[in-house]
Protein backbone atom coordinates (compact mmCIF):
# COMPACT_ATOMS: atom_id res chain seq x y z
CA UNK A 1 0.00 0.00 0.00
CA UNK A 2 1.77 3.26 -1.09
CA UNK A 3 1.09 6.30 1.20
CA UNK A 4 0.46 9.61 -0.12
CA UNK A 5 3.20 11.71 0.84
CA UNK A 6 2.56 15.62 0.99
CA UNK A 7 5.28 18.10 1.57
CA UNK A 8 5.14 21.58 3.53
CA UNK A 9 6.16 22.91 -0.13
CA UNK A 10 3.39 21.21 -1.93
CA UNK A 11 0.94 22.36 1.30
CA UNK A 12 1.90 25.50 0.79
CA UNK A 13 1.65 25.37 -3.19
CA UNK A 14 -1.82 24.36 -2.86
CA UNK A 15 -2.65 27.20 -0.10
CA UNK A 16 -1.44 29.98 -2.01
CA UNK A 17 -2.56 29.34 -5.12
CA UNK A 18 -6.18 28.18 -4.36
CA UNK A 19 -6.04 31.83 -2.40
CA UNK A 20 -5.21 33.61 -4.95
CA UNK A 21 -8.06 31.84 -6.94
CA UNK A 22 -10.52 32.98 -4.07
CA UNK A 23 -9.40 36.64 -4.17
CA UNK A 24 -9.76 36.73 -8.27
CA UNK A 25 -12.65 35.14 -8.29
CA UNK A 26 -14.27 37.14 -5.24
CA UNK A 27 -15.02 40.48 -7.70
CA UNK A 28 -17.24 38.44 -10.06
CA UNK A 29 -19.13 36.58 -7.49
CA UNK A 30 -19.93 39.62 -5.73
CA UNK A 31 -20.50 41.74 -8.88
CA UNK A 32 -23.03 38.93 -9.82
CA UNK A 33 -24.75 39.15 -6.43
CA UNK A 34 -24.90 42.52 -6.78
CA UNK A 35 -26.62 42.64 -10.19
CA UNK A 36 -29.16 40.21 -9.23
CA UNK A 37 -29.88 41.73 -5.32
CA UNK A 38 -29.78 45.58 -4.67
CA UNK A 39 -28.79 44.52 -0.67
CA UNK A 40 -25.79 43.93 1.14
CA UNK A 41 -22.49 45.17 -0.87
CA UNK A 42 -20.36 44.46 1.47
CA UNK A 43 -18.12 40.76 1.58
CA UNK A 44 -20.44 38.57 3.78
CA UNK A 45 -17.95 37.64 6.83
CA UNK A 46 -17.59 34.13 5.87
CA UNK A 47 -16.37 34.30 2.85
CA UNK A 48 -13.40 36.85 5.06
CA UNK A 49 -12.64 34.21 6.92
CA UNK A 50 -11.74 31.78 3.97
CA UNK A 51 -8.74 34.56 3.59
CA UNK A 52 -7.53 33.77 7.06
CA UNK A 53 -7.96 30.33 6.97
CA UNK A 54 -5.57 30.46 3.68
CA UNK A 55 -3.34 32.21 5.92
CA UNK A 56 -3.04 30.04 8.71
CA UNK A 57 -2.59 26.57 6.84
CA UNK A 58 0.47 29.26 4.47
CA UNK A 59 1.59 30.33 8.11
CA UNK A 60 1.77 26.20 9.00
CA UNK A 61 3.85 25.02 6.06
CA UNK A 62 6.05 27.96 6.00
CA UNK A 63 7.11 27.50 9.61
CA UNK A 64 7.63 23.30 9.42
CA UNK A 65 9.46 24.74 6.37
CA UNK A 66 12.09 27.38 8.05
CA UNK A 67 12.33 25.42 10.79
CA UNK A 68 15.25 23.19 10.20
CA UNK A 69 16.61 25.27 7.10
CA UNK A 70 19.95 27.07 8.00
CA UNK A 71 19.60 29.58 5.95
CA UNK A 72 18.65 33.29 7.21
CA UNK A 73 17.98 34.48 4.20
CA UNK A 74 15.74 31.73 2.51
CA UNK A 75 13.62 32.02 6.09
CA UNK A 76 13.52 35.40 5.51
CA UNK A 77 12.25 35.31 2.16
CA UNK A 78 9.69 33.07 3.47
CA UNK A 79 8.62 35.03 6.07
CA UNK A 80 8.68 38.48 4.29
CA UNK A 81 5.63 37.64 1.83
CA UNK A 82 3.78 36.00 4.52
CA UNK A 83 4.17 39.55 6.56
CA UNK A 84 2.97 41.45 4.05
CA UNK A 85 0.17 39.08 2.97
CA UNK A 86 -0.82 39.36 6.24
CA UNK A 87 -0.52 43.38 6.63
CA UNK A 88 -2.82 43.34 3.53
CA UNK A 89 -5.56 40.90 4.46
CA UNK A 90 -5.90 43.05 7.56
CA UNK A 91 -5.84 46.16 5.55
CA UNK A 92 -8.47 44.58 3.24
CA UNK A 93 -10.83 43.58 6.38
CA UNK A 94 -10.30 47.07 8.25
CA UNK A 95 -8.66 49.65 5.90
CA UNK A 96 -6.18 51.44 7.59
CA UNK A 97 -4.29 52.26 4.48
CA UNK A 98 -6.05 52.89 0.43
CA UNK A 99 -3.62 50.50 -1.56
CA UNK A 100 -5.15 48.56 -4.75
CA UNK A 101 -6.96 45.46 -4.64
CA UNK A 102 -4.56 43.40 -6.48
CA UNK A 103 -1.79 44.39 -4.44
CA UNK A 104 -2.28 41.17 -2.98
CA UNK A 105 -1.28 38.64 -5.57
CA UNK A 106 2.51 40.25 -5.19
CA UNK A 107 3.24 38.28 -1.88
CA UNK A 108 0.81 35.38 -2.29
CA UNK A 109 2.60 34.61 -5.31
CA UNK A 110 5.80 35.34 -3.97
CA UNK A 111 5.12 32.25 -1.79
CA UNK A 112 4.17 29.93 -4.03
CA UNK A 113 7.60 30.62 -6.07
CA UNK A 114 9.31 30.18 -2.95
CA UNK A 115 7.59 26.82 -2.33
CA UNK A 116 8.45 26.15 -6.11
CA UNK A 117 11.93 26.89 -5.50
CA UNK A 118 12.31 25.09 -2.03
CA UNK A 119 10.07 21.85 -3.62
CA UNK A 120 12.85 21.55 -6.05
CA UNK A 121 16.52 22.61 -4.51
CA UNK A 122 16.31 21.73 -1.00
CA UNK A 123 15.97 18.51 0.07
CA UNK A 124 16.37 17.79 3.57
CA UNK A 125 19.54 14.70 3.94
CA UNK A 126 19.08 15.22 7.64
CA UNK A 127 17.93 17.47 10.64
CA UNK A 128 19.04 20.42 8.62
CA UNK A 129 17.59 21.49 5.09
CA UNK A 130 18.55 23.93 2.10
CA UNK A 131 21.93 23.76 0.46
CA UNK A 132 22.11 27.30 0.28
CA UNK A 133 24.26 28.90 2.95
CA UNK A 134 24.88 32.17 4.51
């Protein structure tokens, strides 16, 4: 019986990328709401959440990811794009700041290069991962 083996990498593939699906598909759903009802503009709280949720299973394989990985600089181009996706989901829930709408894709994409790049170059031999060093 062959197990299904799923990386942190391919986790985090399929977390980014099915949230940046949401948030281009989120303008059309509501657009179409809003042509057939004359109520409620606003994104219905739920469908908020599913942004957060995105976040916290991206937050999950990043840090399994830069846990064992010596290098600085790889964990901090993890951790950068998760910041900033972050900063802008908040933004987009309470605007503190005007910045555009598709600001957004910049860092979630960002992240699934990164898992990209990490899926393919660094394979873990033993406690420690990456072969790129400081």
């Amino acid at each position: 019986m062959k197990v299904l083996s799923l990386s942190y990498d391919r986790i985090g593939i399929v977390a980014s990328s099915l949230c940046m699906i949401h948030c281009i598909i989120t303008p059309f759903i509501f657009a179409a709401k809003a042509c057939t009802e004359i109520c409620c503009a606003g994104t219905p709280f739920w469908w908020q959440i599913i942004d957060y949720f995105f976040l916290i299973i991206s937050f999950t394989a990043i840090y399994f990811i830069t846990k064992n990985n010596k290098s600085i600089w790889f964990n901090i181009l993890f951790w950068l794009p998760w910041a900033v996706l972050f900063l802008t989901l908040l933004n987009h829930t309470f605007v503190f700041i005007q910045i555009p709408k598709n600001f957004i894709y910049i860092p979630a994409f960002s992240i699934v290069v990164l898992h990209l790049y990490n899926l393919k170059y660094c394979k873990c031999q033993d406690e420690t991962c990456c072969a790129i060093e400081n």
